[in-house]
C-alpha atoms as a PDB file:
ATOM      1  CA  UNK A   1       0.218   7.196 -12.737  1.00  0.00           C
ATOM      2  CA  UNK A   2       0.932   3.460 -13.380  1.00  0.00           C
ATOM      3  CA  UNK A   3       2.113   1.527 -16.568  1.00  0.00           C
ATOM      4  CA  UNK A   4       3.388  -1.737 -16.357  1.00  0.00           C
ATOM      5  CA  UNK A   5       4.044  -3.314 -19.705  1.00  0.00           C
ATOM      6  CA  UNK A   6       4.678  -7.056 -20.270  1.00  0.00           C
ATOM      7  CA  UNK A   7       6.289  -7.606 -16.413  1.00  0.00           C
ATOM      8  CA  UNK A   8       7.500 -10.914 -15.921  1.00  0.00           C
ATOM      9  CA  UNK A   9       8.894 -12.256 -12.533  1.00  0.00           C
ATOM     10  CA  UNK A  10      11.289 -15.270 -12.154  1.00  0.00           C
ATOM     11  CA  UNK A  11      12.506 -16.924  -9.327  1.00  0.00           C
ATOM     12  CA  UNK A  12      15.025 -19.775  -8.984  1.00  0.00           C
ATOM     13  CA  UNK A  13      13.741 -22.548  -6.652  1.00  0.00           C
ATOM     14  CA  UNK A  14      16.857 -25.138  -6.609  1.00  0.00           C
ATOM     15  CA  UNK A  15      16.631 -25.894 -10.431  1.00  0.00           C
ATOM     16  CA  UNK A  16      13.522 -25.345 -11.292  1.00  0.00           C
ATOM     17  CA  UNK A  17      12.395 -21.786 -12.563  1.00  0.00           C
ATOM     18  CA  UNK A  18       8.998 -20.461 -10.949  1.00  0.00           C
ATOM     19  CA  UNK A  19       7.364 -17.471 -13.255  1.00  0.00           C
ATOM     20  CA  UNK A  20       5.366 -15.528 -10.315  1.00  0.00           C
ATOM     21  CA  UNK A  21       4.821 -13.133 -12.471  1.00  0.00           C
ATOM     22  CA  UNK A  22       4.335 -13.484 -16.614  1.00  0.00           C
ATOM     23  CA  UNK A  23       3.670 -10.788 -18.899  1.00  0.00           C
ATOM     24  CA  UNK A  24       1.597  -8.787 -17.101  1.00  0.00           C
ATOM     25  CA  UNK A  25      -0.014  -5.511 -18.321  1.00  0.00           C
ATOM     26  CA  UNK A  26      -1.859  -3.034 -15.839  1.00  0.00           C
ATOM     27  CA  UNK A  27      -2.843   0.754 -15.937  1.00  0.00           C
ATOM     28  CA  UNK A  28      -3.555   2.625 -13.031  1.00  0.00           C
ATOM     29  CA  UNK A  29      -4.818   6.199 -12.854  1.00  0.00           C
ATOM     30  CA  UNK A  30      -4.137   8.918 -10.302  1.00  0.00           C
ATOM     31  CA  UNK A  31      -7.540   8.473  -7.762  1.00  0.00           C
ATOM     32  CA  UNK A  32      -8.446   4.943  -8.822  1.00  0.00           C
ATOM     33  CA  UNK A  33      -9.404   2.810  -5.535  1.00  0.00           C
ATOM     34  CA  UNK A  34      -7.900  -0.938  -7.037  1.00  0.00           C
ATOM     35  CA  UNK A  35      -7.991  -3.749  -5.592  1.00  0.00           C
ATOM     36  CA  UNK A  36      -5.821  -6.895  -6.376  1.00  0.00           C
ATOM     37  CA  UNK A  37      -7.017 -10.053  -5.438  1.00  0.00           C
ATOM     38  CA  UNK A  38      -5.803 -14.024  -5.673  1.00  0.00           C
ATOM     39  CA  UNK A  39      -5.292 -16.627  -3.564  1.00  0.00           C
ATOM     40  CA  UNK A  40      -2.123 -17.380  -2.119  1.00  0.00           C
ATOM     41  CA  UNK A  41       0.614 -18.183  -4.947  1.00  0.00           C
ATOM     42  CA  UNK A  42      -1.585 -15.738  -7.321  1.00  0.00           C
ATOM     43  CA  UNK A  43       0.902 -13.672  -7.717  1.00  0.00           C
ATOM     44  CA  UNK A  44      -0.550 -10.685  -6.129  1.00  0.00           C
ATOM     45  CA  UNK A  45       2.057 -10.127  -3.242  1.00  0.00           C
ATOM     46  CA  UNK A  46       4.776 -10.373  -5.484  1.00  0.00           C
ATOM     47  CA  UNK A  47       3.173  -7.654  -8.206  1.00  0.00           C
ATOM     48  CA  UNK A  48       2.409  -5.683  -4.893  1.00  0.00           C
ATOM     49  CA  UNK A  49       6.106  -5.346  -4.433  1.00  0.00           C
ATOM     50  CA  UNK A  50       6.875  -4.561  -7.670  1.00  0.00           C
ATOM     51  CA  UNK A  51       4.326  -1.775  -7.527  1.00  0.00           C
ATOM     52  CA  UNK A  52       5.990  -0.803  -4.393  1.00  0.00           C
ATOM     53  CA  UNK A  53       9.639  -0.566  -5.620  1.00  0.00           C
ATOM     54  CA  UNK A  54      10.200  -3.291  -3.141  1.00  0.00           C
ATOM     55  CA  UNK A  55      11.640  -5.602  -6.259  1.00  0.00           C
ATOM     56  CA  UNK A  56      12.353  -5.345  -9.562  1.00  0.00           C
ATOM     57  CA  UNK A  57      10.853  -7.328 -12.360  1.00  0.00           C
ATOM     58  CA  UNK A  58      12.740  -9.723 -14.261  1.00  0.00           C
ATOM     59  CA  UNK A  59      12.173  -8.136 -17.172  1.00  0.00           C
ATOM     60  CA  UNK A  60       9.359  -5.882 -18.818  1.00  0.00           C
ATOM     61  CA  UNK A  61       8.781  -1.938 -18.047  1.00  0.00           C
ATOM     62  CA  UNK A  62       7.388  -0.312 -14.813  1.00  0.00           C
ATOM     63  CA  UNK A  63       6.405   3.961 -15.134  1.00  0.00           C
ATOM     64  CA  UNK A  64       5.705   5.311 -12.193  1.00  0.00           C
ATOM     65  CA  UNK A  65       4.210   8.498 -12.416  1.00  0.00           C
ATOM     66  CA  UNK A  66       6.301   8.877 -15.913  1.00  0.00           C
ATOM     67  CA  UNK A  67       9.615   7.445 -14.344  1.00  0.00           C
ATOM     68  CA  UNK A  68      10.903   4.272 -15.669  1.00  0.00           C
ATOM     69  CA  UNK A  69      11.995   2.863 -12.583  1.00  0.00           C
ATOM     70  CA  UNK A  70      14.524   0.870 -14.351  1.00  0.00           C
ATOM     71  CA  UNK A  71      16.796   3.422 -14.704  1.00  0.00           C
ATOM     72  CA  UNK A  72      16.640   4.337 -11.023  1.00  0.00           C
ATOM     73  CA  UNK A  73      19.355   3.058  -8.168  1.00  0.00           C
ATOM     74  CA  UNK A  74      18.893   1.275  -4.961  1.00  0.00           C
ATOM     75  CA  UNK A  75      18.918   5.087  -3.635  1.00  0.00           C
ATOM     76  CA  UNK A  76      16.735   6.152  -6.429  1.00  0.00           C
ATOM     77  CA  UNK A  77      14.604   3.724  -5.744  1.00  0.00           C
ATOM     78  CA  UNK A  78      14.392   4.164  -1.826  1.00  0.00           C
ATOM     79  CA  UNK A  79      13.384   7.944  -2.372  1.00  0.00           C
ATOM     80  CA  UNK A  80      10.983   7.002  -4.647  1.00  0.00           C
ATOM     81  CA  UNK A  81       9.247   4.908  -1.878  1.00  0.00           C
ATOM     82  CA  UNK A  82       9.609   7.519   0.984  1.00  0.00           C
ATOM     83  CA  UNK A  83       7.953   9.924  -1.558  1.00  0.00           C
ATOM     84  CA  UNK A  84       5.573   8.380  -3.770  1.00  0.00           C
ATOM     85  CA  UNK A  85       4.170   5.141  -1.686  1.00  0.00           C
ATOM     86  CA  UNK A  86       2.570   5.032   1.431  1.00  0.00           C
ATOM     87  CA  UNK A  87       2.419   1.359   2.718  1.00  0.00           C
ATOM     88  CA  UNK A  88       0.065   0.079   4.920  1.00  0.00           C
ATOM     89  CA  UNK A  89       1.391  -3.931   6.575  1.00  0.00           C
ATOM     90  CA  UNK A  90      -1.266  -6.406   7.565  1.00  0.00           C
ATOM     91  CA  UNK A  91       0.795  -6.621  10.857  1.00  0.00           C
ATOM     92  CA  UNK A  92       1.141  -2.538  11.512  1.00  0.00           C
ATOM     93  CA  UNK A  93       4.771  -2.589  11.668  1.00  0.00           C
ATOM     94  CA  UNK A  94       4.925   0.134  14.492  1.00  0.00           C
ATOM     95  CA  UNK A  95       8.006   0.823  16.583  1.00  0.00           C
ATOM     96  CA  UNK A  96       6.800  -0.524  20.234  1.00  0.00           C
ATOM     97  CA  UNK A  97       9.128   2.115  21.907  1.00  0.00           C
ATOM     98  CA  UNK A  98       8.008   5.426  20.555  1.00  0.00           C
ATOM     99  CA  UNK A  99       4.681   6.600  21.000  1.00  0.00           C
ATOM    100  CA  UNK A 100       2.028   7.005  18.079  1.00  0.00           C
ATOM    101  CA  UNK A 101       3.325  10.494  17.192  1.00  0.00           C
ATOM    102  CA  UNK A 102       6.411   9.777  16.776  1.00  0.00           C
ATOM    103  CA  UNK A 103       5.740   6.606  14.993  1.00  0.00           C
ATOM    104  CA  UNK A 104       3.752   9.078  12.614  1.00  0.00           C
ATOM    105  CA  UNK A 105       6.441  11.031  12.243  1.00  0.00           C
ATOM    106  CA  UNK A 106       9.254   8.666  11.232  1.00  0.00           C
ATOM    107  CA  UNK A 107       9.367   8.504   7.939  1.00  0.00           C
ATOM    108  CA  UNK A 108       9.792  12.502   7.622  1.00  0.00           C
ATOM    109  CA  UNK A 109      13.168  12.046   9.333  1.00  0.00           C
ATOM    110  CA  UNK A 110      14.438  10.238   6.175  1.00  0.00           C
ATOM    111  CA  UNK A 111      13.448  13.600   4.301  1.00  0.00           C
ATOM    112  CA  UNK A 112      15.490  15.776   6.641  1.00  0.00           C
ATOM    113  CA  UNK A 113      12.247  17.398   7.833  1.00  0.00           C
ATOM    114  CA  UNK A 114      12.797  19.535  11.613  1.00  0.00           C
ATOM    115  CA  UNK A 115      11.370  17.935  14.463  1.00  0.00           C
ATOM    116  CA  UNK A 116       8.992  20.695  15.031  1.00  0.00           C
ATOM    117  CA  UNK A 117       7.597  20.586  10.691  1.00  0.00           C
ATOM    118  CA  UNK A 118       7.306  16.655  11.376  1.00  0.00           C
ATOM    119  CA  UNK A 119       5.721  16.826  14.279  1.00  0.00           C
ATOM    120  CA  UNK A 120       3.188  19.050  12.839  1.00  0.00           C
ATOM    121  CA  UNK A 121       2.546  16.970   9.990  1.00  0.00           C
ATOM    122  CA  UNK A 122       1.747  13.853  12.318  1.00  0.00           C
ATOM    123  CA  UNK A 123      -0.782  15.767  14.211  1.00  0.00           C
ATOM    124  CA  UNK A 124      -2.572  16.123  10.527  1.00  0.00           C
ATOM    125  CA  UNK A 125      -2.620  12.888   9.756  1.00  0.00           C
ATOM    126  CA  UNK A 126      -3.792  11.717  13.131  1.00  0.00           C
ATOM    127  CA  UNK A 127      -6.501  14.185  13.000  1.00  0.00           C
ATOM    128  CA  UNK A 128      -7.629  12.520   9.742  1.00  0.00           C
ATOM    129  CA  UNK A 129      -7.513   9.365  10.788  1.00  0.00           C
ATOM    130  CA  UNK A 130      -9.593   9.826  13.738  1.00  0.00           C
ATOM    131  CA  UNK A 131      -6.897   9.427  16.030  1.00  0.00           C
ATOM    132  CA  UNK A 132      -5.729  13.001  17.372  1.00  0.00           C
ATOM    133  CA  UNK A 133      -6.363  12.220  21.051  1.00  0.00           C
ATOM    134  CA  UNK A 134      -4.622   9.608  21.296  1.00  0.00           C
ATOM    135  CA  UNK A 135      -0.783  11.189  20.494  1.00  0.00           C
ATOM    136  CA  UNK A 136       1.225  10.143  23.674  1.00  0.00           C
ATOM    137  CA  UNK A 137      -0.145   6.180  23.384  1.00  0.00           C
ATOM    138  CA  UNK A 138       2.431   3.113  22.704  1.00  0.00           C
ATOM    139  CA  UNK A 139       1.342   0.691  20.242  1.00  0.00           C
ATOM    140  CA  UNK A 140       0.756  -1.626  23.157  1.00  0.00           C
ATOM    141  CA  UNK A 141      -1.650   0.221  24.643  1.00  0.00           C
ATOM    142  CA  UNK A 142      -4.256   0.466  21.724  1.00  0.00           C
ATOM    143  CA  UNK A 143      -6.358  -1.880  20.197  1.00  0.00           C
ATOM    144  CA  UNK A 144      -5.664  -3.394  16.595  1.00  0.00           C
ATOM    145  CA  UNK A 145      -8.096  -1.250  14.711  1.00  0.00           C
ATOM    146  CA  UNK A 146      -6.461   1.767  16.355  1.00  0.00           C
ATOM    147  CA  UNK A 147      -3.049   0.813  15.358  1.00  0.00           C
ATOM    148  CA  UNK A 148      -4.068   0.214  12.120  1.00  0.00           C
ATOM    149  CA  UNK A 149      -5.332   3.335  11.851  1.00  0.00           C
ATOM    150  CA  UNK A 150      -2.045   4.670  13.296  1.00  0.00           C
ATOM    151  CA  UNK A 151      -0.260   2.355  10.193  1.00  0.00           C
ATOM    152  CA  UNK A 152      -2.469   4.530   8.220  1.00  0.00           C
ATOM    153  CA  UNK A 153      -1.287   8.108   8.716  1.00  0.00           C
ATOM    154  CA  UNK A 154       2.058   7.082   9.020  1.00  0.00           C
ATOM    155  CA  UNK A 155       1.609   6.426   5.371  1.00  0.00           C
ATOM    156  CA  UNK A 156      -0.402   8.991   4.317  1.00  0.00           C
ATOM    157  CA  UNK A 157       1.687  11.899   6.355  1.00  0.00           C
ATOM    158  CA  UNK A 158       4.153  11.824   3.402  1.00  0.00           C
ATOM    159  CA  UNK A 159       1.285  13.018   1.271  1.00  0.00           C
ATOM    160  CA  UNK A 160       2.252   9.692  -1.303  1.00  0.00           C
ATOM    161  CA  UNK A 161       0.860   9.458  -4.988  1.00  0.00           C
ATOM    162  CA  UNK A 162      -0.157   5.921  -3.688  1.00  0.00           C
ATOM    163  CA  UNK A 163      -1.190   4.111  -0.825  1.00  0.00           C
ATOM    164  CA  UNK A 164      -0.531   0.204  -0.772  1.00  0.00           C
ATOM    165  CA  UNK A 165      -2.301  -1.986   1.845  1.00  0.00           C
ATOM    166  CA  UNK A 166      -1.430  -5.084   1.931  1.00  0.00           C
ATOM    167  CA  UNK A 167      -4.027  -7.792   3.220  1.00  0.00           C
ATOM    168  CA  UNK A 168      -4.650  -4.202   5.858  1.00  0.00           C
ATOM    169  CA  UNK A 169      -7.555  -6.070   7.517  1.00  0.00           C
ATOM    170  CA  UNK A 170      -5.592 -10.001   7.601  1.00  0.00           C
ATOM    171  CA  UNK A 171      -5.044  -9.091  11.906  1.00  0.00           C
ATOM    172  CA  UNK A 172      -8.188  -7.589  12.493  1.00  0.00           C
ATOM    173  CA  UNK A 173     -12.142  -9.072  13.205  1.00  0.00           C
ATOM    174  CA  UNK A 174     -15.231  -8.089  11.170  1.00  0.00           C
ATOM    175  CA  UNK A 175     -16.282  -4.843  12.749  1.00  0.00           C
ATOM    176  CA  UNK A 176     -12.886  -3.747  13.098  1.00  0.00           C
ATOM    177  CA  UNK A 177     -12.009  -4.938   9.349  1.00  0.00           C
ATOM    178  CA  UNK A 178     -15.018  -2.415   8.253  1.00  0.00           C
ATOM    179  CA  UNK A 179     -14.009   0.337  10.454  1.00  0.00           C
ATOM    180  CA  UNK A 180     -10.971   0.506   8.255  1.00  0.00           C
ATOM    181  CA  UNK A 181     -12.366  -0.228   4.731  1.00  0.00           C
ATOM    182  CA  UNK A 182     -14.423   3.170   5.579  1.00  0.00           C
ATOM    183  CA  UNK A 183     -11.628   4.677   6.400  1.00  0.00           C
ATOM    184  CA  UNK A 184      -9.345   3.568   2.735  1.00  0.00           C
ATOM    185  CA  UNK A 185     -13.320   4.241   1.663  1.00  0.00           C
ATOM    186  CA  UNK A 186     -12.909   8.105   2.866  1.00  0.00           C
ATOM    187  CA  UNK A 187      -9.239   8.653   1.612  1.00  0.00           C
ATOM    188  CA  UNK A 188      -9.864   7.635  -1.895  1.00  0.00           C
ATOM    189  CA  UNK A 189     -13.221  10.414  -2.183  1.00  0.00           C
ATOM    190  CA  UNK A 190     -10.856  12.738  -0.791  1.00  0.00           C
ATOM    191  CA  UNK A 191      -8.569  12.195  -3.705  1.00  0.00           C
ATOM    192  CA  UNK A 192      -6.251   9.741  -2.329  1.00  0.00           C
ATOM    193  CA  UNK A 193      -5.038   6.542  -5.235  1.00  0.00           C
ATOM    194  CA  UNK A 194      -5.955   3.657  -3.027  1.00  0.00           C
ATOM    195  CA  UNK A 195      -4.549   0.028  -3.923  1.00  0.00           C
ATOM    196  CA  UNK A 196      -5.524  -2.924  -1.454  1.00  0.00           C
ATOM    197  CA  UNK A 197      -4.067  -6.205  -1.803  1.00  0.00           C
ATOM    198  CA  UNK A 198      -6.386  -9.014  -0.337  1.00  0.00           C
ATOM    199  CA  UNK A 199      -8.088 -12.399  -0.617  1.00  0.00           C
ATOM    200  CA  UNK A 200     -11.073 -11.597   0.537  1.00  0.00           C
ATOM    201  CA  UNK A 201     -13.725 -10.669  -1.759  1.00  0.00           C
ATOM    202  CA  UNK A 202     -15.479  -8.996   0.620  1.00  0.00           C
ATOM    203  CA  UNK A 203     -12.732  -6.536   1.313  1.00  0.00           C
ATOM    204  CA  UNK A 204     -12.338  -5.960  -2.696  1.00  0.00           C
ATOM    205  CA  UNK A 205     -16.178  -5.055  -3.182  1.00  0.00           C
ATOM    206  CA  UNK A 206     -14.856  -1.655  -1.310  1.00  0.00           C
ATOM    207  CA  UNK A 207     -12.754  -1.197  -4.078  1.00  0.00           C
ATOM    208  CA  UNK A 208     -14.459   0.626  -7.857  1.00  0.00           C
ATOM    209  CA  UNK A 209     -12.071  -1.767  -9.438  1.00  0.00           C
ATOM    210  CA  UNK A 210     -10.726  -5.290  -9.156  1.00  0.00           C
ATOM    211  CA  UNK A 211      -7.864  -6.768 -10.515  1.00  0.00           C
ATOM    212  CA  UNK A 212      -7.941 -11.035  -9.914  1.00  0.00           C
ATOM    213  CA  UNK A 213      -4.625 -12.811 -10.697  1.00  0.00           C
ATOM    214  CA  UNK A 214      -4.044 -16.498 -11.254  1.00  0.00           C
ATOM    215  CA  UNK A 215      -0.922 -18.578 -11.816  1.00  0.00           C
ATOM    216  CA  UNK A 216       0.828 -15.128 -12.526  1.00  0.00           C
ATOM    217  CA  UNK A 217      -1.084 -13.779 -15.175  1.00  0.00           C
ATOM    218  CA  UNK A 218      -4.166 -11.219 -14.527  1.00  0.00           C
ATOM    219  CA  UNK A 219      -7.494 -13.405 -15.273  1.00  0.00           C
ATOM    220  CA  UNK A 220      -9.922 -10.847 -14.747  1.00  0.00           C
ATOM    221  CA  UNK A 221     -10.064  -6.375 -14.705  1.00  0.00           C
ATOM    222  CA  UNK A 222     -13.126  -5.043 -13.832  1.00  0.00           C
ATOM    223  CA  UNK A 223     -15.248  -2.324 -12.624  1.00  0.00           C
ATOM    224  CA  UNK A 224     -17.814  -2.689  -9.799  1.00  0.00           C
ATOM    225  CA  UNK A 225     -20.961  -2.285 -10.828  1.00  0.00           C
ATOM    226  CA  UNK A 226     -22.263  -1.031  -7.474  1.00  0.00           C
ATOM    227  CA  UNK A 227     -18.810   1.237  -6.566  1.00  0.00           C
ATOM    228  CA  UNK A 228     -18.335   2.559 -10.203  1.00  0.00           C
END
């Protein structure tokens, strides 16, 4: 589903040159459950974004699902997110105006879906997240866990080859972090590719696999033992 070959990120900071990324090689198959892990200035967030056709790498080779997305435009490019990514944002990123089914909903507009098809297709995804009674909720008026959760279907009602948390639990307390580790822990056994971005080991041991980066280069790929 994923091959990155020798990616390499570069950023100008006044005159100095900062490599976030360098040479970086990863494979990831279609139902893996990944998580990629560093501490801050790792270079995780930035190879999240790359895996998210947020950015583009400075140079190297990025197949997504057999497309080289270096060939794709900024159009190209934004499809391919509303169609093959599902993102999940440590801070939910929820529209405070429109209740939780039509915050589900919302990225089906950008498909030209009817109304009636999205709407539909929210109710699903609300179901599986545990959420189906509560539809006609704001944001505001749910706890964070729940809003999470609500993050959660809007990225999986899409039906994407991947779903991308990033830091998913960073807002949320201990119980409520574990609520939804079961739930990324229930989408990947029902087939769902599952890639969490964290610093917290104890959110990674969810994961079968885990992917540490340091100083930009991956220092460590490995199975775990007790989720293989």
């Amino acid at each position: 589903m994923i091959v990155m070959r020798a990616i390499s990120k570069r950023y100008l900071m006044g005159d100095q040159e900062v490599r976030a990324l360098d040479g970086v090689d990863i494979d990831i198959g279609r139902n893996e459950y990944v998580a990629l892990i560093g501490a801050s200035g790792s270079g995780k967030s930035t190879l999240m974004n790359l895996l998210g056709c947020l950015d583009t790498p400075t140079s190297g080779s990025y197949l997504l699902n057999g497309r080289d997305t270096a060939t794709l435009d900024d159009t190209e490019l934004a499809r391919v997110r509303n169609r093959e990514i599902g993102f999940v944002f440590q801070s939910f990123h929820l529209l405070p105006r429109m209740n939780v089914l039509d915050n589900v909903a919302q990225p089906l507009v950008y498909r030209g879906v009817s109304r009636a098809e999205r709407l539909r297709r929210a109710r699903e995804s609300l179901d599986r997240v545990g959420l189906g009674n509560r539809l006609d909720h704001r944001p505001n008026q749910l706890s964070g866990g729940q809003r999470q959760r609500v993050a959660v279907a809007r990225a999986l009602v899409g039906e994407p080859s991947i779903l991308l948390a990033d830091e998913p639990t960073g807002n949320l307390d201990t119980r409520t972090s574990s609520e939804i580790m079961a739930l990324f822990d229930a989408l990947h056994r029902q087939g769902q590719t599952v890639i969490v971005v964290t610093h917290e080991a104890d959110i990674a041991a969810h994961c079968k696999r885990t992917v540490r980066l340091s100083d930009g280069h991956i220092v460590e790929d490995r199975v775990n033992p007790e989720r293989g």
